[in-house]
C-alpha atoms as a PDB file:
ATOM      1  CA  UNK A   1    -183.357   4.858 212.478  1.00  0.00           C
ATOM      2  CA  UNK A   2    -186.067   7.728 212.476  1.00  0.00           C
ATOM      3  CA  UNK A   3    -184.391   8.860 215.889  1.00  0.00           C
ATOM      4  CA  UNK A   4    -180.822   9.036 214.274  1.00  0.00           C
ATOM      5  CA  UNK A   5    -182.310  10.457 211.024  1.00  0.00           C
ATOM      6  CA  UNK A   6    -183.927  13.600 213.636  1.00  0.00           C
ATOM      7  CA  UNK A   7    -180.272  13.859 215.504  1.00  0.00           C
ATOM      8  CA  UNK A   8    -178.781  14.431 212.027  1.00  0.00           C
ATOM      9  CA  UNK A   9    -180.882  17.061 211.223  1.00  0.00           C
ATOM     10  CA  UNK A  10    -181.139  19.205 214.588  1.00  0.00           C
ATOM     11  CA  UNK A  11    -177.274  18.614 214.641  1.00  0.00           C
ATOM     12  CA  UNK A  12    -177.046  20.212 210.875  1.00  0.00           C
ATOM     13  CA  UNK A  13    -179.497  23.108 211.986  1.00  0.00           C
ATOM     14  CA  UNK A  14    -177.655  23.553 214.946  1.00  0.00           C
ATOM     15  CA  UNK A  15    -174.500  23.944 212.614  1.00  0.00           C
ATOM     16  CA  UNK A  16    -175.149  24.802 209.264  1.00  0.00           C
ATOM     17  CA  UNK A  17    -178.794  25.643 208.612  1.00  0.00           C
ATOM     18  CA  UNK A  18    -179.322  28.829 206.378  1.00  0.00           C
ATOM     19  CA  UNK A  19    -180.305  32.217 208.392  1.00  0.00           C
ATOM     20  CA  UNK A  20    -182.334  34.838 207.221  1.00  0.00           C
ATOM     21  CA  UNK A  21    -181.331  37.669 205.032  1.00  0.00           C
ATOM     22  CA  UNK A  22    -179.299  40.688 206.886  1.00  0.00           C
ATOM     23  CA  UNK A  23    -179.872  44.065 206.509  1.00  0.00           C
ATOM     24  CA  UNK A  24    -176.854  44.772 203.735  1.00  0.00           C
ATOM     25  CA  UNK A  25    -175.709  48.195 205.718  1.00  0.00           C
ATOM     26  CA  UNK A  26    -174.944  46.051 209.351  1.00  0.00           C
ATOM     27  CA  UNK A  27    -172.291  43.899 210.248  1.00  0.00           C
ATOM     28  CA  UNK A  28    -173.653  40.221 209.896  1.00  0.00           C
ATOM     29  CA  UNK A  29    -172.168  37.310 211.708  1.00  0.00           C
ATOM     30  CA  UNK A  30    -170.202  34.469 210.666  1.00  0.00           C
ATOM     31  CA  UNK A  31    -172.429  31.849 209.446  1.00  0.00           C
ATOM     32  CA  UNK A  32    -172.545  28.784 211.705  1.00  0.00           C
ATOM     33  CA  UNK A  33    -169.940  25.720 210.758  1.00  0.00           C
ATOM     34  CA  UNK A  34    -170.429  22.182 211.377  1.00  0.00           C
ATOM     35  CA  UNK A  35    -168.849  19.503 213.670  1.00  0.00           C
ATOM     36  CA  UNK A  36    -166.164  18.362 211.404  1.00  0.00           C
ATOM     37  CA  UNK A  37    -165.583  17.756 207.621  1.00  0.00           C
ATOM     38  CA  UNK A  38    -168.059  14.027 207.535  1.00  0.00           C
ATOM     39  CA  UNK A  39    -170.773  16.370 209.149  1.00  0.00           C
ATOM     40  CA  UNK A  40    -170.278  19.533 206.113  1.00  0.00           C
ATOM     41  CA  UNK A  41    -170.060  16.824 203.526  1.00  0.00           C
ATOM     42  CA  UNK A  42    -173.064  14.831 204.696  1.00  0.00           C
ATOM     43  CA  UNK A  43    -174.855  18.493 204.775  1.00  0.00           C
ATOM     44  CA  UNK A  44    -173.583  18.805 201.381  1.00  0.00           C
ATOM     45  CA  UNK A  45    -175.122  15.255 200.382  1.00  0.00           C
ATOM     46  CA  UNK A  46    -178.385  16.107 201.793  1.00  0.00           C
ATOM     47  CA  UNK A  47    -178.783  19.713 199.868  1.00  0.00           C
ATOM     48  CA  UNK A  48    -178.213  21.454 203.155  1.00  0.00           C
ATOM     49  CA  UNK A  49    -175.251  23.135 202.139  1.00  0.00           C
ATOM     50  CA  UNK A  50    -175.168  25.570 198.709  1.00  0.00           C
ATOM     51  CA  UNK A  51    -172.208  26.262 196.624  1.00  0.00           C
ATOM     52  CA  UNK A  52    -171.146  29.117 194.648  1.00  0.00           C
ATOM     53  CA  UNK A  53    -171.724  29.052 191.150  1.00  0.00           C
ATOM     54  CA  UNK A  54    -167.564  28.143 190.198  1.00  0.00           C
ATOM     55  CA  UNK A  55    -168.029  29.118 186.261  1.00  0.00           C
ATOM     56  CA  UNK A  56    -170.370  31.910 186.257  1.00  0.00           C
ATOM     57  CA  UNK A  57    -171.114  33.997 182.810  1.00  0.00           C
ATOM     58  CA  UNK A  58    -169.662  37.294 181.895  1.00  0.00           C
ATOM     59  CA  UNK A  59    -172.153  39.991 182.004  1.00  0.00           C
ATOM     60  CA  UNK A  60    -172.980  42.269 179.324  1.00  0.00           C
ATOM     61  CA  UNK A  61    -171.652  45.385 181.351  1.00  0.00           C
ATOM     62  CA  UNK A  62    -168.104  43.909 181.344  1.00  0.00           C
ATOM     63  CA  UNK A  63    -164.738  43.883 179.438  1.00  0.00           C
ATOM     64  CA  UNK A  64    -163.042  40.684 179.380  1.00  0.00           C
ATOM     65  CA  UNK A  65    -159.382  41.124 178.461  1.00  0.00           C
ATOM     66  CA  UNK A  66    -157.618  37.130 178.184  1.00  0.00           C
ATOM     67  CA  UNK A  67    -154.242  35.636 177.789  1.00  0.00           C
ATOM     68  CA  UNK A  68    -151.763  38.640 178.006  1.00  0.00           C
ATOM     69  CA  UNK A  69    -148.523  37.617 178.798  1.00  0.00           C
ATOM     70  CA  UNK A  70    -146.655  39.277 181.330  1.00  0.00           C
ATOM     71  CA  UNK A  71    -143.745  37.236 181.596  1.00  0.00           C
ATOM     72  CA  UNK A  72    -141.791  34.475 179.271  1.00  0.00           C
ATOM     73  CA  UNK A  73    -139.560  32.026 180.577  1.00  0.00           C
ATOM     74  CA  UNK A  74    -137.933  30.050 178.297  1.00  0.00           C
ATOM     75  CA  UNK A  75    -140.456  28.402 176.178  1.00  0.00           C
ATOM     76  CA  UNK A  76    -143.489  29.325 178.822  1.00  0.00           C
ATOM     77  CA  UNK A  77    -145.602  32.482 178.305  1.00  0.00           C
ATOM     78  CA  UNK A  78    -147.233  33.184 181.861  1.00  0.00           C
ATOM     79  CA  UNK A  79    -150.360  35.157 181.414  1.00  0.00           C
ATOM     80  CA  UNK A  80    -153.188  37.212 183.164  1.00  0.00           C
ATOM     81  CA  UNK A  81    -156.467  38.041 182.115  1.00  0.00           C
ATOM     82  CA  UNK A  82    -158.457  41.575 183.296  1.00  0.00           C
ATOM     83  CA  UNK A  83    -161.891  41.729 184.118  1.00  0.00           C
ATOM     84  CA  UNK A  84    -163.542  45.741 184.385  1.00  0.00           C
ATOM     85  CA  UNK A  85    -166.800  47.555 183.690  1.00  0.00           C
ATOM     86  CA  UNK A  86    -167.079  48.969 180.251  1.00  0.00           C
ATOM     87  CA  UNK A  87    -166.895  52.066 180.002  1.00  0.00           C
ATOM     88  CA  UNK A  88    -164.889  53.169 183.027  1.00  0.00           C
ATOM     89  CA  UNK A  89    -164.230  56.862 183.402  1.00  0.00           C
ATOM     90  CA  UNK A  90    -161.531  57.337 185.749  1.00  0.00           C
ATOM     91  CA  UNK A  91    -158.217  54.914 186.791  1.00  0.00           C
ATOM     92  CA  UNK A  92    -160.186  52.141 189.081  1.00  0.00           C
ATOM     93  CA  UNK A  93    -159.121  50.614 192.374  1.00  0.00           C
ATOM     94  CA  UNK A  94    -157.670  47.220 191.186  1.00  0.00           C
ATOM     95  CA  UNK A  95    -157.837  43.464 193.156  1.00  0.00           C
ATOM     96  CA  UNK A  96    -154.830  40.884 191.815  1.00  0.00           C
ATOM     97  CA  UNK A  97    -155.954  37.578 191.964  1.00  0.00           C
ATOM     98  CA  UNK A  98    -153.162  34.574 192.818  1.00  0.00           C
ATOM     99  CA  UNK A  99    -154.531  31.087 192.493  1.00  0.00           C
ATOM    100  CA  UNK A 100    -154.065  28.413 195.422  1.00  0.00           C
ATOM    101  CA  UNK A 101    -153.657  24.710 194.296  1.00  0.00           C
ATOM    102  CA  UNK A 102    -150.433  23.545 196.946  1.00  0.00           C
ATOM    103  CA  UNK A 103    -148.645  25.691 194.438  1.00  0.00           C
ATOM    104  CA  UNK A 104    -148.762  22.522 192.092  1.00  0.00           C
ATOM    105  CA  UNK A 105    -151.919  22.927 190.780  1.00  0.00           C
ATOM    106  CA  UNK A 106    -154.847  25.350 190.038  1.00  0.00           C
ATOM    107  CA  UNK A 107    -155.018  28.068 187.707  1.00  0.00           C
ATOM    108  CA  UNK A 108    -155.952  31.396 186.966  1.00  0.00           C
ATOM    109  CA  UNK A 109    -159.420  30.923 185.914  1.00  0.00           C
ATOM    110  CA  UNK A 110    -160.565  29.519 189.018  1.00  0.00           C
ATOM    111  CA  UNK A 111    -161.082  32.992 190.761  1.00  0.00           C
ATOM    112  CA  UNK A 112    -163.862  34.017 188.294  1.00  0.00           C
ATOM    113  CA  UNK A 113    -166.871  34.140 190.577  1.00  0.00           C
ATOM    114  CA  UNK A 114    -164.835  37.200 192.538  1.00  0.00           C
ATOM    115  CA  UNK A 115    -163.371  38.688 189.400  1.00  0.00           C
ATOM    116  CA  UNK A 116    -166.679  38.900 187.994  1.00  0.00           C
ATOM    117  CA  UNK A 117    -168.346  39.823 191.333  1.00  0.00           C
ATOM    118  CA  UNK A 118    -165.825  42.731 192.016  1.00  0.00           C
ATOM    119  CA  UNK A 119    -165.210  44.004 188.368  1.00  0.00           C
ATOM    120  CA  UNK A 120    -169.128  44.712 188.640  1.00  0.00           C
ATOM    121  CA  UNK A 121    -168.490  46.566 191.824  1.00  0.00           C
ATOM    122  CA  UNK A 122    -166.317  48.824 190.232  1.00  0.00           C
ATOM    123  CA  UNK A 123    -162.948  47.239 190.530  1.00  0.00           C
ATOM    124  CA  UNK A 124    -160.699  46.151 188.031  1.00  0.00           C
ATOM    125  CA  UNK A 125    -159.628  42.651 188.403  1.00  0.00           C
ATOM    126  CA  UNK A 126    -156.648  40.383 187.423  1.00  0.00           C
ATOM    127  CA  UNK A 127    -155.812  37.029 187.383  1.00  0.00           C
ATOM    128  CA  UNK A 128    -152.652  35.926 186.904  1.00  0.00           C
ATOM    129  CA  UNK A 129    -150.770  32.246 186.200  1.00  0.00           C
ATOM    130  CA  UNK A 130    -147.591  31.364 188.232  1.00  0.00           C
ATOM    131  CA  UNK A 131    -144.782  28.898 187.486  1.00  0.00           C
ATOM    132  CA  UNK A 132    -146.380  25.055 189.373  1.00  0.00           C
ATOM    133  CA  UNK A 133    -143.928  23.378 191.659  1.00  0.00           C
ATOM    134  CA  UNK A 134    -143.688  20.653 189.033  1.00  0.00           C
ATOM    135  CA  UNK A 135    -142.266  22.673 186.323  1.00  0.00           C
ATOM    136  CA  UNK A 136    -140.010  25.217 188.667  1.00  0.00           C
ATOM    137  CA  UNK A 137    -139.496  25.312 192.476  1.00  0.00           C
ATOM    138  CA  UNK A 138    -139.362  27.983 194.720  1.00  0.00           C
ATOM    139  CA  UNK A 139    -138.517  30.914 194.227  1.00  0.00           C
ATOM    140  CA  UNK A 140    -140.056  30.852 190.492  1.00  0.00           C
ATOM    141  CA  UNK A 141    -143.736  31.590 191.581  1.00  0.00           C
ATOM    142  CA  UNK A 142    -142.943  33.782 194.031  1.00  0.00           C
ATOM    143  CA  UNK A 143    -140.795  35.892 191.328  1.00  0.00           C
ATOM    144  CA  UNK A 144    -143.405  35.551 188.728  1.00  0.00           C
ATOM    145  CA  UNK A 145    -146.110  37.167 191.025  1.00  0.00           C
ATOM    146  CA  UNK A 146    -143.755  39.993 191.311  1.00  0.00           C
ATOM    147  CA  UNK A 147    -143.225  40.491 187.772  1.00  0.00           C
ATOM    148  CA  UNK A 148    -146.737  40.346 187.539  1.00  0.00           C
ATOM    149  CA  UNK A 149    -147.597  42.893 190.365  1.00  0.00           C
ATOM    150  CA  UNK A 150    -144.960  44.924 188.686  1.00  0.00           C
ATOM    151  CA  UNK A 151    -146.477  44.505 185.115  1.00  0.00           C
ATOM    152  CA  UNK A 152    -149.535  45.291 186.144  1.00  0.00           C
ATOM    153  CA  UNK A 153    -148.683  48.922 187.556  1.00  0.00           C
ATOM    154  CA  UNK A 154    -146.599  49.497 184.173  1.00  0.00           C
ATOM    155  CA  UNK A 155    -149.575  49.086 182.314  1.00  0.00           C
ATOM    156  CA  UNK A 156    -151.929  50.619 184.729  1.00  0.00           C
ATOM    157  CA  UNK A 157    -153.194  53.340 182.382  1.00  0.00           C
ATOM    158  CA  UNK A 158    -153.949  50.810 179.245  1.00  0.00           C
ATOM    159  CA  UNK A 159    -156.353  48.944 181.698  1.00  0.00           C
ATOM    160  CA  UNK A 160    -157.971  52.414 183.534  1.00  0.00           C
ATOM    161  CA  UNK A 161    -156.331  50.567 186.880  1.00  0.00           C
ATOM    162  CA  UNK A 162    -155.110  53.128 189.364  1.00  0.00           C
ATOM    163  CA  UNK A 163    -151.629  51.600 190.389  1.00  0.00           C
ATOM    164  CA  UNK A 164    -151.975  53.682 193.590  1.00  0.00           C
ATOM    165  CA  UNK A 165    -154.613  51.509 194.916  1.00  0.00           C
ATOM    166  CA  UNK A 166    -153.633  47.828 194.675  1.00  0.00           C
ATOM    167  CA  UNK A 167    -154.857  44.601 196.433  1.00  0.00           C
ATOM    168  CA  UNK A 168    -153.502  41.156 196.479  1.00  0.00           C
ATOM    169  CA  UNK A 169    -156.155  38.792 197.468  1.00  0.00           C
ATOM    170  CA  UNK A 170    -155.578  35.189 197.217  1.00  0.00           C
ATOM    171  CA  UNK A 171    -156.457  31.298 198.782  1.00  0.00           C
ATOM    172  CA  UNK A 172    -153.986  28.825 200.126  1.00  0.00           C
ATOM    173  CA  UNK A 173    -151.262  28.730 198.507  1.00  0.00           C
ATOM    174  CA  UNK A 174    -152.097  31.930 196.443  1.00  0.00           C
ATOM    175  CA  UNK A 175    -152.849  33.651 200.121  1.00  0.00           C
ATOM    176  CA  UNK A 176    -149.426  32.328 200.924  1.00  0.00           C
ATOM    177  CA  UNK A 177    -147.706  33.976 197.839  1.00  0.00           C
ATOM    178  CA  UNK A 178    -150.283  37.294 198.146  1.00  0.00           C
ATOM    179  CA  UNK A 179    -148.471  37.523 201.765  1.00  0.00           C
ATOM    180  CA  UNK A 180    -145.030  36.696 200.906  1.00  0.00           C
ATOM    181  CA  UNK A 181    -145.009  39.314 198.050  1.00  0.00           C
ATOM    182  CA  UNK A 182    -147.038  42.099 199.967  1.00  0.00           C
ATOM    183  CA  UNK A 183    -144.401  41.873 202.861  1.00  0.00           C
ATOM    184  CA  UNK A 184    -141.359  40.908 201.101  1.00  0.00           C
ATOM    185  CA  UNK A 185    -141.372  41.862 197.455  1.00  0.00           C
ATOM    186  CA  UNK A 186    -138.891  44.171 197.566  1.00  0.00           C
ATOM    187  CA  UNK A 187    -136.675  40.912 198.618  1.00  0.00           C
ATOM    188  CA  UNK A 188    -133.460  40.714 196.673  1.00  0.00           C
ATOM    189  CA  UNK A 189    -134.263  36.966 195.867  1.00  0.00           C
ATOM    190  CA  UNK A 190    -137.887  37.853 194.668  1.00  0.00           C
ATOM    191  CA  UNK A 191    -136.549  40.906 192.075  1.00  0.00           C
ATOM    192  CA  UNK A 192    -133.909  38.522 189.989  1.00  0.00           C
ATOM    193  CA  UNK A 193    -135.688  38.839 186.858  1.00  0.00           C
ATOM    194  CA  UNK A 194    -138.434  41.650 184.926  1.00  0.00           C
ATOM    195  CA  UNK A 195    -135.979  44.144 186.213  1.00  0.00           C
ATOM    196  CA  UNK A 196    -137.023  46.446 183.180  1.00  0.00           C
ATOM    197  CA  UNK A 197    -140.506  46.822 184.609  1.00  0.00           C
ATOM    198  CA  UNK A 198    -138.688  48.246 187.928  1.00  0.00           C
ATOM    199  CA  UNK A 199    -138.637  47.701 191.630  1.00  0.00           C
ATOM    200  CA  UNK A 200    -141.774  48.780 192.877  1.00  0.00           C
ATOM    201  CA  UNK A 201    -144.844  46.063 193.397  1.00  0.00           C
ATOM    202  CA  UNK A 202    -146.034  47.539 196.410  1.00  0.00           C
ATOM    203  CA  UNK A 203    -149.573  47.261 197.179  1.00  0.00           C
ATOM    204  CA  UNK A 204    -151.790  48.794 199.282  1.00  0.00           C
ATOM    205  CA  UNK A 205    -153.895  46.278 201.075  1.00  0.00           C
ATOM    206  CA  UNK A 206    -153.924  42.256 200.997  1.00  0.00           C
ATOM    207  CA  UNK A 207    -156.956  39.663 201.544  1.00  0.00           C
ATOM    208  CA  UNK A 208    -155.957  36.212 202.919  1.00  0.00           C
ATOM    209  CA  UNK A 209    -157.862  33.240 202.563  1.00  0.00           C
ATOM    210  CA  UNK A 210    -156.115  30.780 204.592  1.00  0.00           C
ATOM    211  CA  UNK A 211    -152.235  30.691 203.390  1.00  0.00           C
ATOM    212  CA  UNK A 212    -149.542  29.179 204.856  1.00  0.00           C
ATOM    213  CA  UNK A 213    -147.568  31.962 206.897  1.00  0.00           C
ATOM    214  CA  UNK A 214    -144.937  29.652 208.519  1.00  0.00           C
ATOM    215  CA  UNK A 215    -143.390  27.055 206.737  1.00  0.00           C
ATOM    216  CA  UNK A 216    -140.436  26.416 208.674  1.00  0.00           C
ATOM    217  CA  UNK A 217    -142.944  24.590 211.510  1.00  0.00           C
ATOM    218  CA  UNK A 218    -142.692  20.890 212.694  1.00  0.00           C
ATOM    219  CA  UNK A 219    -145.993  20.239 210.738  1.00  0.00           C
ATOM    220  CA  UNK A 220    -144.980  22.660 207.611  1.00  0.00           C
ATOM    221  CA  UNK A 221    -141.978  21.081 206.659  1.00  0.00           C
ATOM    222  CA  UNK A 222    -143.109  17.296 206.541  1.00  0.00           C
ATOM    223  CA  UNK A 223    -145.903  17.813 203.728  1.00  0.00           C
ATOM    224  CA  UNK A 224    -145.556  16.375 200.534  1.00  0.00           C
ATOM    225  CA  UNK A 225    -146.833  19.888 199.199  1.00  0.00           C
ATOM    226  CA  UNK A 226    -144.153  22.156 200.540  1.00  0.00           C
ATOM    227  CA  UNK A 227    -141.470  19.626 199.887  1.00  0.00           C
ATOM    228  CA  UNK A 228    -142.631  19.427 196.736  1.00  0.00           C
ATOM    229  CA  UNK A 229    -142.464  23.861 195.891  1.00  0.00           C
ATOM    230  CA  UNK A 230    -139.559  23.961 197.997  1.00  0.00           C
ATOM    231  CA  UNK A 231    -137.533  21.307 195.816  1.00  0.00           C
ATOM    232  CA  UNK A 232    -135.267  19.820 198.879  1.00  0.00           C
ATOM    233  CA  UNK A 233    -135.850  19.468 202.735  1.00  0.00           C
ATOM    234  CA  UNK A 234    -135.931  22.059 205.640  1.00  0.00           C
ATOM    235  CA  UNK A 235    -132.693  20.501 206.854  1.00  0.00           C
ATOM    236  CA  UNK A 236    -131.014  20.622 203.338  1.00  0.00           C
ATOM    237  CA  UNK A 237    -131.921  24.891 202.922  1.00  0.00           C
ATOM    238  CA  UNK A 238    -133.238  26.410 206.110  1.00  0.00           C
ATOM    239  CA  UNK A 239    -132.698  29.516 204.941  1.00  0.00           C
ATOM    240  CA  UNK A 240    -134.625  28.919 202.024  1.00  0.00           C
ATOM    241  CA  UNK A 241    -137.216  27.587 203.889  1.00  0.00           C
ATOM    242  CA  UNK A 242    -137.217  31.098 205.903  1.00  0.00           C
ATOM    243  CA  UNK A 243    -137.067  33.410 202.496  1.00  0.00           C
ATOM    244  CA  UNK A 244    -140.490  31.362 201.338  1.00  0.00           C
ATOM    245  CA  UNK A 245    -141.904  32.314 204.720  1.00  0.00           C
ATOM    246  CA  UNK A 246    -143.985  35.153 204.965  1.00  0.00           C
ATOM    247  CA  UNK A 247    -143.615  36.226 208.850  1.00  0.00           C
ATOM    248  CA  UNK A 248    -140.264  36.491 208.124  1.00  0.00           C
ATOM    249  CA  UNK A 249    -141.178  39.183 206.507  1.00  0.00           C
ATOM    250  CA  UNK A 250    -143.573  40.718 208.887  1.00  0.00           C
ATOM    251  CA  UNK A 251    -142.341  44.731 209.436  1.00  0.00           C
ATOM    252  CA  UNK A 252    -144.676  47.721 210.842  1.00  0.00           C
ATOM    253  CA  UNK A 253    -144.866  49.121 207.597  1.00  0.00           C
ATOM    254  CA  UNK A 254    -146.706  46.262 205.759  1.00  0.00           C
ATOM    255  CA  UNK A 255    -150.091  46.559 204.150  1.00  0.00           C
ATOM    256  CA  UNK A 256    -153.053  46.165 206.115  1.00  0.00           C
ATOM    257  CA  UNK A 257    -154.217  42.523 206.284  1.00  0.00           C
ATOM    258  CA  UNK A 258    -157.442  40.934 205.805  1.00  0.00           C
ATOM    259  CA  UNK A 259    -157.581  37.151 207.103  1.00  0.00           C
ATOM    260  CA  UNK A 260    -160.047  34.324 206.669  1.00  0.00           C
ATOM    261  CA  UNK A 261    -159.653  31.286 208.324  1.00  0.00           C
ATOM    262  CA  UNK A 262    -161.570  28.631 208.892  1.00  0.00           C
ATOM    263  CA  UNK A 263    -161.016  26.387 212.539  1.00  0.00           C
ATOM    264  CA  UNK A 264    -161.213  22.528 211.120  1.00  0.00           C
ATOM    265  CA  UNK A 265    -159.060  23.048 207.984  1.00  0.00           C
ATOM    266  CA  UNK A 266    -157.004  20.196 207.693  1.00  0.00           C
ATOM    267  CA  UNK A 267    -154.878  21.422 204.901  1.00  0.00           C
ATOM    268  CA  UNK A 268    -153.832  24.539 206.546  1.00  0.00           C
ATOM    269  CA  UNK A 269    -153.942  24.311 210.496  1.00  0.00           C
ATOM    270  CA  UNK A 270    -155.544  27.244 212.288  1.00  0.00           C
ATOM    271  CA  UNK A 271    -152.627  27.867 213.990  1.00  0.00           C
ATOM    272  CA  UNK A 272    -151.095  29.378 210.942  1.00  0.00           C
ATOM    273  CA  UNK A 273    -153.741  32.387 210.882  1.00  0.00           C
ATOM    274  CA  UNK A 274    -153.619  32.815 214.410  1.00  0.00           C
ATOM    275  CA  UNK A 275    -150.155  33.161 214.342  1.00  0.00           C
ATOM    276  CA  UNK A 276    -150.010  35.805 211.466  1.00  0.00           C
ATOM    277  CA  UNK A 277    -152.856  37.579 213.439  1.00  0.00           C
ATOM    278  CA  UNK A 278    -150.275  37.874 216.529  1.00  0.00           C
ATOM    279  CA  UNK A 279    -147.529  38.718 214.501  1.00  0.00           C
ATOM    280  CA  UNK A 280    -149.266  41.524 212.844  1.00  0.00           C
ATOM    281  CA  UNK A 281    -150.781  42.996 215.996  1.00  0.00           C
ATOM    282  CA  UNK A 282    -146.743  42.699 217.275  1.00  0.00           C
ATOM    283  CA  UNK A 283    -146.120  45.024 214.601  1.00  0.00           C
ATOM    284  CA  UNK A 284    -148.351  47.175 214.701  1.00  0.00           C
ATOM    285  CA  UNK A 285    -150.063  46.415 211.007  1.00  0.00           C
ATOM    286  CA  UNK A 286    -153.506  47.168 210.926  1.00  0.00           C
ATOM    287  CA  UNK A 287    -155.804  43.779 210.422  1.00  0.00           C
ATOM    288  CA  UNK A 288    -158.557  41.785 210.697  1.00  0.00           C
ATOM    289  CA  UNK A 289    -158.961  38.563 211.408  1.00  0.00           C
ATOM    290  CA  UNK A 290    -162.303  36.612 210.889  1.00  0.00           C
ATOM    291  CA  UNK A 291    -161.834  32.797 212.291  1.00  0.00           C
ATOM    292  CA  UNK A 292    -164.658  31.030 211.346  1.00  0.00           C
ATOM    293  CA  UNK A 293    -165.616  28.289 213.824  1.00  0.00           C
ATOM    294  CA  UNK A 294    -166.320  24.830 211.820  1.00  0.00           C
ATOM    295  CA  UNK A 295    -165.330  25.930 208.403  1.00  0.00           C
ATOM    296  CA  UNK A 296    -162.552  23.739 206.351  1.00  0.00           C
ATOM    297  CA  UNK A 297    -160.398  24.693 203.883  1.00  0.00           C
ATOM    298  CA  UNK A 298    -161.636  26.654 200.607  1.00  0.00           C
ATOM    299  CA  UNK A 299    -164.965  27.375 202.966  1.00  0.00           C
ATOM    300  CA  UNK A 300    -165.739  30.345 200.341  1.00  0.00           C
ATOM    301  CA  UNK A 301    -166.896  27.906 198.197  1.00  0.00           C
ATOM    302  CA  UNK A 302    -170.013  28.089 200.200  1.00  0.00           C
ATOM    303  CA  UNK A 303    -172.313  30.460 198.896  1.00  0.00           C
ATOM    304  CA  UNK A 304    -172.648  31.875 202.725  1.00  0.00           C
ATOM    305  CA  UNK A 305    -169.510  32.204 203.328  1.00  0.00           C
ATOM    306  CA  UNK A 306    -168.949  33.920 200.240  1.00  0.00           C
ATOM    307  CA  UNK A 307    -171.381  36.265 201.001  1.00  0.00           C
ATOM    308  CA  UNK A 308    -169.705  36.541 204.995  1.00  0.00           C
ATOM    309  CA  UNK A 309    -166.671  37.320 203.260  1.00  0.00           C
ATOM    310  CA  UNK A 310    -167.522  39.671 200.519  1.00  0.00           C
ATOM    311  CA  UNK A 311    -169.268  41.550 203.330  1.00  0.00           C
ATOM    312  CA  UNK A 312    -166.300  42.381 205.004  1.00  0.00           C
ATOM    313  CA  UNK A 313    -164.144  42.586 201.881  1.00  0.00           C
ATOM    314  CA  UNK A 314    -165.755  45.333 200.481  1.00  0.00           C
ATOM    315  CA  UNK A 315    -165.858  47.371 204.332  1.00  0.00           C
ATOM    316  CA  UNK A 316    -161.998  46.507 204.704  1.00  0.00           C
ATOM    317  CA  UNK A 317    -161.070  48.184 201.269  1.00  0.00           C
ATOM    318  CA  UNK A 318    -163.532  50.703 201.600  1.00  0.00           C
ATOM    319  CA  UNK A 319    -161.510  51.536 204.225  1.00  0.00           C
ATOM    320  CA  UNK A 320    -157.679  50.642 203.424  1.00  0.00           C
ATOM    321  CA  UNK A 321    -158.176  52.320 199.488  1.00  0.00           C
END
């Protein structure tokens, strides 16, 4: 027992044991992953493995701004809420937040550790609710983020957010829909509605956390969760099933693209990233791509992984804004 007990534990070291503290100014390296999901959630069991903190207070220094609708439909007021430094002086650089959940669940709120996080770095930050696939299926949240993208820049000056300098950043299925509206959102299909708050919801940058990029795969269109937001089978609408993809969208004027992916998420198969990551560099769209060897599905939960990817976050946009 004490031998399997010590293989355990040089195992978890070997995959997941905490480093030392980086000099902020240099590149750090991806924090080491484990075997395979038992092995992170025995780590987890055994204290080895620290989470962010998913419901953090609002600090003193910042403006909370909750519950403004930006869209109605029917009897359903979708809403956002804004997140920025009191105080600010000039329009800010501005980070929309879209929810994952399989597009059937989650909600806005659950991005708060970043808003906060980034809103204190300067930024202004939204959050924004989408149409579920159990009340509408696609393309309702794909055309609500529009509107949203869109009301956002028509309010820009009541929220000192500089409209010029626009980021979707989003998880799963809310990387999926921050990739499918930063490519396509000037589809026809995606611009059916809001249309007096205009055409334009272009942004400049996007941050993907592991969203579906192909449904129209073997694999893709056999889950309960995109049968589900896409309301019928791939053999029923194909072309459908294209429109909700976001390579189809894939042109060498998109936004640069920041990826994160880790390599034993069984939700959303690597392959996925490391497709868009081909596509893009096809294209000519300037990315990164940071594939993070024996890290699952919504890894940033991990406070080092957070920390991995706020790193690089804040050098991408330094650079893309």
């Amino acid at each position: 027992m004490k031998n399997t007990l010590l293989v355990l534990l040089t195992l978890f070291c070997v995959f997941g044991c905490k480093t030392a503290a980086t000099d902020p100014d240099r590149p750090i390296k991806a924090p080491k992953g484990y075997m395979n999901e038992t092995f992170l959630k025995m780590a987890y069991g055994l204290g080895m493995l620290d989470l962010i903190d998913s419901k953090p207070p609002v600090p003193d220094d910042l403006e909370a701004i909750k519950n403004v609708t930006y869209k109605t439909v029917g009897d359903i007021d979708l809403q956002l809420d804004i997140y920025k430094k009191k105080g600010l002086e000039a329009p800010a650089p501005t980070m929309v937040f879209i929810h994952g959940g399989a597009w059937k669940k989650g909600k806005r709120q659950d991005y708060l550790p970043y808003m906060i996080d980034y809103a204190q770095k300067g930024y202004v930050t939204v959050t924004l609710s989408y149409r579920l696939s159990g009340v509408a299926k696609f393309p309702a949240a794909a055309q609500d983020v529009n509107c949203g993208i869109k009301w956002v820049k028509q309010h820009a000056a009541d929220y000192d957010i500089d409209p010029e300098r626009m980021v979707l950043i989003g998880g799963s299925a809310g990387g999926h829909l921050s990739l499918l509206l930063g490519y396509g959102g000037d589809e026809t299909l995606f611009n059916q509605d809001c249309k007096e708050l205009g055409t334009d919801s272009k942004v400049k940058a996007i941050v993907d956390f592991y969203g579906p990029v192909d449904i129209t795969t073997p694999y893709a269109i056999t889950t309960e969760q995109v049968l589900s937001f896409m309301g019928a089978t791939y053999e029923e609408i194909p072309e459908m099933y294209k429109l909700a993809s976001p390579s189809t969208f894939i042109s060498p004027d998109d936004p640069p693209t920041l990826i994160f992916q880790g390599t034993i998420d069984s939700l959303v198969p690597v392959s996925q990233s490391d497709s868009l990551a081909s596509w893009l560099d096809q294209a000519g769209v300037d990315h990164d791509y940071h594939r993070l060897k024996g890290w699952p599905h919504t890894m940033d939960a991990a406070k080092k992984v957070n920390e991995y990817a706020q790193f690089y976050i804040d050098a991408f946009l330094e650079k893309h804004l």
